[in-house]
C-alpha atoms as a PDB file:
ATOM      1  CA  UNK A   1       0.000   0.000   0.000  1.00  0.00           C
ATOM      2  CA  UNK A   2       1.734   2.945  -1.187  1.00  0.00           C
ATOM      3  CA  UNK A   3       1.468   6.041   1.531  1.00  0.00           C
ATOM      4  CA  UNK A   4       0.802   9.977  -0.085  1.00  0.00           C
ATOM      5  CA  UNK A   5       1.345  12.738   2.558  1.00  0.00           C
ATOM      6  CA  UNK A   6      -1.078  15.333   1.917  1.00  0.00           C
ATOM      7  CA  UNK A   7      -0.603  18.830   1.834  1.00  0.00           C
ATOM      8  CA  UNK A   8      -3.679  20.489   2.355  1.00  0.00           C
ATOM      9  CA  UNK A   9      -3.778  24.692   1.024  1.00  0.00           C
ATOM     10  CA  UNK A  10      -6.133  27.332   2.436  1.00  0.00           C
ATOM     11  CA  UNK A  11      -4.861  30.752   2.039  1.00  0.00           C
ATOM     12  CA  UNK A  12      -1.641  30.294   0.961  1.00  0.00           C
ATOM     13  CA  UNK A  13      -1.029  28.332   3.881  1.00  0.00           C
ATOM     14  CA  UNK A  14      -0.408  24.310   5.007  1.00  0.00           C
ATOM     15  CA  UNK A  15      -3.601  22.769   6.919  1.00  0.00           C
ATOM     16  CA  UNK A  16      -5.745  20.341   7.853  1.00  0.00           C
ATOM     17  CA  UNK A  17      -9.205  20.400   8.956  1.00  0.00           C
ATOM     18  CA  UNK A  18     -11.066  18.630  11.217  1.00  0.00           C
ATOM     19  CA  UNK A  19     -14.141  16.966  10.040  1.00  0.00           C
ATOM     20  CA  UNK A  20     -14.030  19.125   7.018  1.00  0.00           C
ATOM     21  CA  UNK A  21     -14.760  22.550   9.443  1.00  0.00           C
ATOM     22  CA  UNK A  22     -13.085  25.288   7.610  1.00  0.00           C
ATOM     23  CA  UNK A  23     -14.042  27.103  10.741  1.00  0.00           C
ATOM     24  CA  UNK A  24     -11.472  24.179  12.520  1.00  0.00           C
ATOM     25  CA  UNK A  25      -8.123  24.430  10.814  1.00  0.00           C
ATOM     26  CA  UNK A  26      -5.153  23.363  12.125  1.00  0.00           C
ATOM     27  CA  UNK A  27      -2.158  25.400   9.837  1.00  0.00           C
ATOM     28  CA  UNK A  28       1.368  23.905  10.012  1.00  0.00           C
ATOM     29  CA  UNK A  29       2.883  26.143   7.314  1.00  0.00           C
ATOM     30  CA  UNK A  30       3.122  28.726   4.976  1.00  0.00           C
ATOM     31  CA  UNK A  31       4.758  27.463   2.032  1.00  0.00           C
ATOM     32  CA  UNK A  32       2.909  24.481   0.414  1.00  0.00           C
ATOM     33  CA  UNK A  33       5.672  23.731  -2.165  1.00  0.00           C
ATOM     34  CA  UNK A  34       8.323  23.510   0.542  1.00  0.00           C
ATOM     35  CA  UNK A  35       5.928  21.249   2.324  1.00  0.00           C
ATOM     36  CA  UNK A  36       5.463  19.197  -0.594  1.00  0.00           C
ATOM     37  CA  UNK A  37       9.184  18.869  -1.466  1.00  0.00           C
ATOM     38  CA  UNK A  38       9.954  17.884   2.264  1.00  0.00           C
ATOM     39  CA  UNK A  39       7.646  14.814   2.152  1.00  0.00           C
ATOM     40  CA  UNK A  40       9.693  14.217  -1.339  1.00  0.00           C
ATOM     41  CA  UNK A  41      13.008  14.713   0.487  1.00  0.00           C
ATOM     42  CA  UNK A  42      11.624  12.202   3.136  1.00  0.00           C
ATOM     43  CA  UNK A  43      10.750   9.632   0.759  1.00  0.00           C
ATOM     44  CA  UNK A  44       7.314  10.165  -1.020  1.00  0.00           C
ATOM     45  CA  UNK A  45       6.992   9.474  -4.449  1.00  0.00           C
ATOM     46  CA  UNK A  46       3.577  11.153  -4.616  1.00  0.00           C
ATOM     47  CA  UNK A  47       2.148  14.121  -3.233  1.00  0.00           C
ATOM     48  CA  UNK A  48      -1.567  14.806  -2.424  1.00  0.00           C
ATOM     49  CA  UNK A  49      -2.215  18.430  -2.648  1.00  0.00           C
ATOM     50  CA  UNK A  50      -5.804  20.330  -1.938  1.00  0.00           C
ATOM     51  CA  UNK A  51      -6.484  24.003  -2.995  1.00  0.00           C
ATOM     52  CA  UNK A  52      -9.027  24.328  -0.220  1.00  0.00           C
ATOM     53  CA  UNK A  53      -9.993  27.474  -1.597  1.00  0.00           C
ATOM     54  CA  UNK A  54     -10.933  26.118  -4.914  1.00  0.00           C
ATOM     55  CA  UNK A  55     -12.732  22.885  -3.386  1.00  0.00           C
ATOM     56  CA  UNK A  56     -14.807  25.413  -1.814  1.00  0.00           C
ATOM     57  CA  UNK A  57     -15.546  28.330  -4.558  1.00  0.00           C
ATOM     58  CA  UNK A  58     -14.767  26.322  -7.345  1.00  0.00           C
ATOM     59  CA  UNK A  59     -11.614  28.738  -9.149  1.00  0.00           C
ATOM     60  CA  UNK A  60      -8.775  26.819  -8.556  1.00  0.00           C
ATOM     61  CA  UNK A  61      -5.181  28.815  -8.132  1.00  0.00           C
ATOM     62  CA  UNK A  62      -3.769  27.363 -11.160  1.00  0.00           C
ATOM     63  CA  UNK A  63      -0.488  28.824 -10.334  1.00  0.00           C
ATOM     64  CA  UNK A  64       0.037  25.959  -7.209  1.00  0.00           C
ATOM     65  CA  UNK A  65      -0.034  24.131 -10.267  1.00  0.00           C
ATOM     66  CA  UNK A  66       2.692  25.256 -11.797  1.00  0.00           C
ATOM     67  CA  UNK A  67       4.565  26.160  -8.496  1.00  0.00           C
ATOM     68  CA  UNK A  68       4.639  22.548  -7.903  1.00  0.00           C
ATOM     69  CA  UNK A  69       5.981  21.073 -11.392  1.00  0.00           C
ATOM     70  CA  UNK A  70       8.501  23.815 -11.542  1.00  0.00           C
ATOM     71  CA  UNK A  71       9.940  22.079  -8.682  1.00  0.00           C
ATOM     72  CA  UNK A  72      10.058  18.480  -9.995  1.00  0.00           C
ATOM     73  CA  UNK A  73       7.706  17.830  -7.442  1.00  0.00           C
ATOM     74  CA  UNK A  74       5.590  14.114  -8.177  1.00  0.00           C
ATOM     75  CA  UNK A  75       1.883  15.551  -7.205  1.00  0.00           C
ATOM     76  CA  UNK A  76      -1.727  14.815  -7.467  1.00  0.00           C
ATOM     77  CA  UNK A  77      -4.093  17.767  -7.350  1.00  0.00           C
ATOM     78  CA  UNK A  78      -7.818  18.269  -6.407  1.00  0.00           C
ATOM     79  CA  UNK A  79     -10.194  21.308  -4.946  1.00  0.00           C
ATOM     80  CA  UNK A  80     -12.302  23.417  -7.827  1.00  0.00           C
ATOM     81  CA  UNK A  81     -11.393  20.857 -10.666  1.00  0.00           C
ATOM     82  CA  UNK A  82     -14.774  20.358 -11.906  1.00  0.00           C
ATOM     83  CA  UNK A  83     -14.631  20.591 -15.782  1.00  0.00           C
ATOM     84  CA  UNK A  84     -12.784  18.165 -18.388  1.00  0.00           C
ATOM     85  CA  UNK A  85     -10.642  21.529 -19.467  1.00  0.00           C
ATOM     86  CA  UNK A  86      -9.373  21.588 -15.982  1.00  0.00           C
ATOM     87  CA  UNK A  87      -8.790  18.960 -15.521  1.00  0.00           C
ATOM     88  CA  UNK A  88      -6.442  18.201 -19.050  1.00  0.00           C
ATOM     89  CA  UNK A  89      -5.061  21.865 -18.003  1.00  0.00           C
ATOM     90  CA  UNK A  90      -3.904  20.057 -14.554  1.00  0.00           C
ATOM     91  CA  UNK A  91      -2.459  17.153 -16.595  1.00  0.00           C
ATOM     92  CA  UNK A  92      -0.663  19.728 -19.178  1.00  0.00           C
ATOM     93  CA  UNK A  93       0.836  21.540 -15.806  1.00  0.00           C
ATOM     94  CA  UNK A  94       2.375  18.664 -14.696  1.00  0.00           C
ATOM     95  CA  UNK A  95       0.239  16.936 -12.322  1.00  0.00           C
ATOM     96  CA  UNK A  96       0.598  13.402 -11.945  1.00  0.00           C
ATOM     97  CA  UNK A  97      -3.337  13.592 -11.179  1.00  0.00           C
ATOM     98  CA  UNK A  98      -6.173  15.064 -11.152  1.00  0.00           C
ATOM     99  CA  UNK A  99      -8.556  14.760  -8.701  1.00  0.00           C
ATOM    100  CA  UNK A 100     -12.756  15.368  -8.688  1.00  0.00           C
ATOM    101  CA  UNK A 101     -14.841  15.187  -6.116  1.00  0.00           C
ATOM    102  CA  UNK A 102     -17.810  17.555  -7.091  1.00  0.00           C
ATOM    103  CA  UNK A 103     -17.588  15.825 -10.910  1.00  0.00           C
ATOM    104  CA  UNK A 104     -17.976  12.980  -9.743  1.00  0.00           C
ATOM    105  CA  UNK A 105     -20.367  13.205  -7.259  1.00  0.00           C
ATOM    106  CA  UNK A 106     -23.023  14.794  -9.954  1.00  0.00           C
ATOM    107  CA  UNK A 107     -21.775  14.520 -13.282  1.00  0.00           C
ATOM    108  CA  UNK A 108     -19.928  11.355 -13.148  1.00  0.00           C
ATOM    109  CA  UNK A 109     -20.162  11.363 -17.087  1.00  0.00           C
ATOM    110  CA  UNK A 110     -17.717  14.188 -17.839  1.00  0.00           C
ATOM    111  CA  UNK A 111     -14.995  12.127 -16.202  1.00  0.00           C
ATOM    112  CA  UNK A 112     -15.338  10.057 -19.907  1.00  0.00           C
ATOM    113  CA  UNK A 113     -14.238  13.734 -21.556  1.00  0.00           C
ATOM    114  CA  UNK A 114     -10.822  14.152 -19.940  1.00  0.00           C
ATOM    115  CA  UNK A 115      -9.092  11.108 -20.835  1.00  0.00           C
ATOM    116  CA  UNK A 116      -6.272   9.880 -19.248  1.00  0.00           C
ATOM    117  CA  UNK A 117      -8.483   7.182 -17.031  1.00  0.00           C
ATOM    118  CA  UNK A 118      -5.547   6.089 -15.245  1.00  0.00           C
ATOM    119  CA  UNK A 119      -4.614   9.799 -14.246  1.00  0.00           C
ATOM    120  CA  UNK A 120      -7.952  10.762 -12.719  1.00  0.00           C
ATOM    121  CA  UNK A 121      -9.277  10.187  -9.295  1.00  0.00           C
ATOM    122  CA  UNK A 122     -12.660  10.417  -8.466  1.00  0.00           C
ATOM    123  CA  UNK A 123     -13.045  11.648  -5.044  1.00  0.00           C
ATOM    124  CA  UNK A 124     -15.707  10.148  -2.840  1.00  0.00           C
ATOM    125  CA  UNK A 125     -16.293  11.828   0.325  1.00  0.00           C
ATOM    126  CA  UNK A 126     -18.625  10.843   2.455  1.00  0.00           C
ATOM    127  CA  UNK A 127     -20.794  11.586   5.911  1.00  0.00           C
ATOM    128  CA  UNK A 128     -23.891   9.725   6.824  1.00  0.00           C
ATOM    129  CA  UNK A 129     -23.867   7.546   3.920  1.00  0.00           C
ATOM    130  CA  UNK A 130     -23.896  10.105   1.151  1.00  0.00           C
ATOM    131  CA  UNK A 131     -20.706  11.241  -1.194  1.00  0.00           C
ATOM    132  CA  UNK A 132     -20.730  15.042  -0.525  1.00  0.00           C
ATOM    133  CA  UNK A 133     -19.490  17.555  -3.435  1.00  0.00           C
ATOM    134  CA  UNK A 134     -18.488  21.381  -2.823  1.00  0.00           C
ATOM    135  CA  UNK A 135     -16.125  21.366  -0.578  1.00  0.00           C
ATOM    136  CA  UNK A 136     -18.391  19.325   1.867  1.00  0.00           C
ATOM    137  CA  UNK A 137     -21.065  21.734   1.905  1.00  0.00           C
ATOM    138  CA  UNK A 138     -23.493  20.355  -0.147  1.00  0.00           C
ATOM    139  CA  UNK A 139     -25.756  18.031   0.428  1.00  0.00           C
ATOM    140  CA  UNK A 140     -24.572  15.333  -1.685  1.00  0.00           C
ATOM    141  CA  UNK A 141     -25.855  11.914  -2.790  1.00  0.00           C
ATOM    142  CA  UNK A 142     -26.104   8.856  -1.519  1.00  0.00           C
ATOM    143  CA  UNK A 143     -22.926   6.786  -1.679  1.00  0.00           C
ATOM    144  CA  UNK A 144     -24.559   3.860  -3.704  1.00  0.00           C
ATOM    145  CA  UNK A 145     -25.918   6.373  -6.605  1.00  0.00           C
ATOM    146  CA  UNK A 146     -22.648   8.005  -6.810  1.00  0.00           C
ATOM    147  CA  UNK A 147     -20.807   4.606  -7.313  1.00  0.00           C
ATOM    148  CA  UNK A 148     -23.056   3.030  -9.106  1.00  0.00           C
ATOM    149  CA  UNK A 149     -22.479   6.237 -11.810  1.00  0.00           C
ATOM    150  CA  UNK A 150     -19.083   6.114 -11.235  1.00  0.00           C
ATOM    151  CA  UNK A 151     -18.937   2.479 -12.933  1.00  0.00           C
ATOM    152  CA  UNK A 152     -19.882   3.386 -16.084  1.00  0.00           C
ATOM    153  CA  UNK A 153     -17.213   5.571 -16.347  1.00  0.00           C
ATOM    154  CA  UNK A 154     -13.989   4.783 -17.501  1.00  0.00           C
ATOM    155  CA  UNK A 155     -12.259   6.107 -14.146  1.00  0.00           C
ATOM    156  CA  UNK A 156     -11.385   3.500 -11.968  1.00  0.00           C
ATOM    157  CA  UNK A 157      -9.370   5.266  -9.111  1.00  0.00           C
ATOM    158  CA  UNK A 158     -11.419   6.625  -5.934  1.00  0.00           C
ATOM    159  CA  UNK A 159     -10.321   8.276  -2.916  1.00  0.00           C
ATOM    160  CA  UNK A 160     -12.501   7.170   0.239  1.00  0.00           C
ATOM    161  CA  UNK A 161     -12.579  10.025   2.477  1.00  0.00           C
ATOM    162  CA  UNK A 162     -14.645   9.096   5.740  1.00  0.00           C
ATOM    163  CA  UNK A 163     -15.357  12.907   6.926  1.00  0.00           C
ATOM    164  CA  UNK A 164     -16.177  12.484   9.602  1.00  0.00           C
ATOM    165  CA  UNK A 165     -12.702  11.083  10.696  1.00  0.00           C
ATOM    166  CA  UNK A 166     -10.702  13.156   8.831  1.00  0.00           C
ATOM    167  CA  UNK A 167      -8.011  15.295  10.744  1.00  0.00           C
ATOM    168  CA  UNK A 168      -9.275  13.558  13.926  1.00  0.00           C
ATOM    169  CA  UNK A 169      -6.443  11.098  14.155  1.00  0.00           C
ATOM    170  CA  UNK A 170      -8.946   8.782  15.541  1.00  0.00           C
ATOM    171  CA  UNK A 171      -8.833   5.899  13.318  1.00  0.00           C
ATOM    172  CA  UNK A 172     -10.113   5.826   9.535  1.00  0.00           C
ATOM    173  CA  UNK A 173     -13.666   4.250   8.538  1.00  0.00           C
ATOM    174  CA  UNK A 174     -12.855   0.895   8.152  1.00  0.00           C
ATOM    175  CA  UNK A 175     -16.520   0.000   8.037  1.00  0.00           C
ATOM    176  CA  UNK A 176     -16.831   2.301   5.311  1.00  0.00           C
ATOM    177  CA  UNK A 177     -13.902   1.074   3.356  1.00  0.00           C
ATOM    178  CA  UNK A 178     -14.927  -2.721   3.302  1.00  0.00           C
ATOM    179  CA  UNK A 179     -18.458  -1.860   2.326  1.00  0.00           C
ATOM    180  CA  UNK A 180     -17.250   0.198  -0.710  1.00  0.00           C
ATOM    181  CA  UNK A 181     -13.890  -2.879  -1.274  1.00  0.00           C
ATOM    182  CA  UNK A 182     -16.603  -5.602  -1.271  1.00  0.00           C
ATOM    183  CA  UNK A 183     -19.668  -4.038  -2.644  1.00  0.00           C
ATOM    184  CA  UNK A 184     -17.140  -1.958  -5.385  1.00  0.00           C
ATOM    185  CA  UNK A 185     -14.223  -4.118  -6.324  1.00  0.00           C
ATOM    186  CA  UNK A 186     -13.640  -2.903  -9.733  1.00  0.00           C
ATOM    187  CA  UNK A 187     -12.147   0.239  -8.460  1.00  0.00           C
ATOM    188  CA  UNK A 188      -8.803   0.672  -6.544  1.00  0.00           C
ATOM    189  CA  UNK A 189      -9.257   2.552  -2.912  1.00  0.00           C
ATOM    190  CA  UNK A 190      -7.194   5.238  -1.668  1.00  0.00           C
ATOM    191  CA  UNK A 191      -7.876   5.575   1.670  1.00  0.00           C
ATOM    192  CA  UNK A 192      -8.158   9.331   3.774  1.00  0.00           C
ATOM    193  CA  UNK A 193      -9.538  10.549   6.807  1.00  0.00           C
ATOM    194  CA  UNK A 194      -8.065   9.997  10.655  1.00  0.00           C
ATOM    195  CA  UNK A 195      -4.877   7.619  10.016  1.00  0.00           C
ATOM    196  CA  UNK A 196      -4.029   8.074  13.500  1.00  0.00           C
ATOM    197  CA  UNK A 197      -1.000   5.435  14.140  1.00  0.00           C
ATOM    198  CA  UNK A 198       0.592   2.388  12.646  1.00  0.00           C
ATOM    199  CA  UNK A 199      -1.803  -0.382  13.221  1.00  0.00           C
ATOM    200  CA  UNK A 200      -4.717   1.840  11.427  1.00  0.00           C
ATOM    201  CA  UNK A 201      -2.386   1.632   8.042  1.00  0.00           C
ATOM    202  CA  UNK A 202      -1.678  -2.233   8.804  1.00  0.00           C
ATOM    203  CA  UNK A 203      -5.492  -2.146   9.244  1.00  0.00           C
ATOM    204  CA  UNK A 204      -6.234  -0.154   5.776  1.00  0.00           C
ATOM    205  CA  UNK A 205      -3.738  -2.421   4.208  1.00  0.00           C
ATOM    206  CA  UNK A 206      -5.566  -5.585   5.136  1.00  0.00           C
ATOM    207  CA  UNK A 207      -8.408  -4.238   4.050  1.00  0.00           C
ATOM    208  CA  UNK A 208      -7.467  -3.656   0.912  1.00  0.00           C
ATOM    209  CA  UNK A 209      -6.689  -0.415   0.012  1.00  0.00           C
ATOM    210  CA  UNK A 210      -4.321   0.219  -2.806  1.00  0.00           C
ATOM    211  CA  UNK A 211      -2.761   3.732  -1.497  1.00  0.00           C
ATOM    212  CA  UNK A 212      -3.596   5.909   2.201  1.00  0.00           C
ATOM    213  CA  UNK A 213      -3.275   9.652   2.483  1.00  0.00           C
ATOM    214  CA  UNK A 214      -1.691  10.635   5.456  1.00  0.00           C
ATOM    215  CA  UNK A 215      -1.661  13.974   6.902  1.00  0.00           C
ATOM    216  CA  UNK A 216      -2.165  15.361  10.486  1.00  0.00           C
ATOM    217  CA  UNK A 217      -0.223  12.040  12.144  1.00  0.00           C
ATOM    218  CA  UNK A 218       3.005  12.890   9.764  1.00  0.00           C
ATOM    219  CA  UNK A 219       2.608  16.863  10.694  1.00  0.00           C
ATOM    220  CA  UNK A 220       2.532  16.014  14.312  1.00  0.00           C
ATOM    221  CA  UNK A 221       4.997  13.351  14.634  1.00  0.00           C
ATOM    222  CA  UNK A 222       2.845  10.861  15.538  1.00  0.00           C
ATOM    223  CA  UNK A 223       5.043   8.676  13.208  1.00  0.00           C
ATOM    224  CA  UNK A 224       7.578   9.711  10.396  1.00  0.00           C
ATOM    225  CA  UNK A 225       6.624   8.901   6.435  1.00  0.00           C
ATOM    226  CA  UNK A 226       9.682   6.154   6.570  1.00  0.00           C
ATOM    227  CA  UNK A 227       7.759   4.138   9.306  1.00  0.00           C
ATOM    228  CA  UNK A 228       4.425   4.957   7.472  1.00  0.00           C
ATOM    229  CA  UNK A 229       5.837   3.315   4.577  1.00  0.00           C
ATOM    230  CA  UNK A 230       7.637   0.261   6.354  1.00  0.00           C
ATOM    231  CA  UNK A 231       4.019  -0.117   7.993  1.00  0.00           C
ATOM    232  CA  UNK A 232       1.651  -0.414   5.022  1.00  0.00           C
ATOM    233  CA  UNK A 233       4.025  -2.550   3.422  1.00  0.00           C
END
């Protein structure tokens, strides 16, 4: 199971939040591309970078973009990606992927337009049994529908974010994840949302999960990225 630190962008600035509260942001930084290059520089071969900004209003800063490949840097990207255009402008920038949540949440079909299948992620990001779009602030649909559309599309990578563990550090949704491994095998699982220690990553790794996005536990030193990695192997 491969392990992605995440650097998360609000402002300009390196954070995570808790249960997806903008109002409830932890910051660690101020420089996201020095972030990103320090999880390189510790090991990562991919980065998982959020414009929060975008994910919420929909414009992403398109410069991150470039701020990132400029410095070699091996990233995926999500937050305000929510057209095919975008999302091949991503691509051209130099993003490893791209990453929709509000897409694919409600029009799963215009995944089909970018290309690239094995370069998109669909994010799936859900509370109380529904994938939410918009930056988490919208209602949503249930998780089923969204999937279920999500098949027929040629994009076969999702990220599982259980929200309402997510910066908690309190353990990921492993009830979540097996219903969507069994009930969804076709697609490969990235895992996010409260990786708290080791034996939750042995745990996501048993379970099934293809990749795990890590961030509060490797901000805080709950664990470095080199044990991550010796852990989810």
């Amino acid at each position: 199971m491969r392990v992605i630190p995440a650097v998360d962008v609000l402002s300009g600035r390196v954070v995570r939040l808790r249960r997806g509260d903008f109002g409830r942001a932890i910051e660690y930084g101020n420089d996201p591309v020095a972030a990103a290059r320090g999880w390189v520089n510790w090991g990562a071969d991919l980065v998982h970078v959020v414009d929060l900004d975008g994910a919420r209003g929909g414009d992403p800063q398109v410069e991150l973009w470039s701020a990132l490949a400029r410095q070699a840097i091996p990233f995926q990207i999500g937050g305000g990606i929510r057209t095919a255009a975008l999302a091949v402008r991503g691509l051209e920038a130099g993003a490893a992927r791209v990453v929709l949540g509000t897409t694919a949440v409600w029009e799963p079909e215009v995944l089909a337009e970018i290309g690239f299948a094995e370069r998109v992620v669909a994010a799936v990001d859900v509370r109380a049994g529904r994938a939410m779009g918009s930056g988490w602030v919208a209602k949503g649909r249930p998780l089923w529908e969204v999937l279920d559309g999500l098949a027929a599309s040629p994009v076969r990578r999702i990220l599982l974010t259980g929200i309402e563990r997510d910066g908690t550090l309190q353990g990921p949704d492993l009830s979540l994840i097996t219903e969507v491994r069994h009930g969804a095998p076709e697609f490969s699982i990235i895992a996010s949302g409260g990786v708290g220690s080791l034996a939750d990553l042995a745990a996501l790794a048993t379970a099934g999960c293809d990749e795990v996005v890590v961030g509060r536990a490797l901000y805080e030193g709950t664990f470095t990225l080199a044990e991550a990695i010796a852990a989810s192997r």
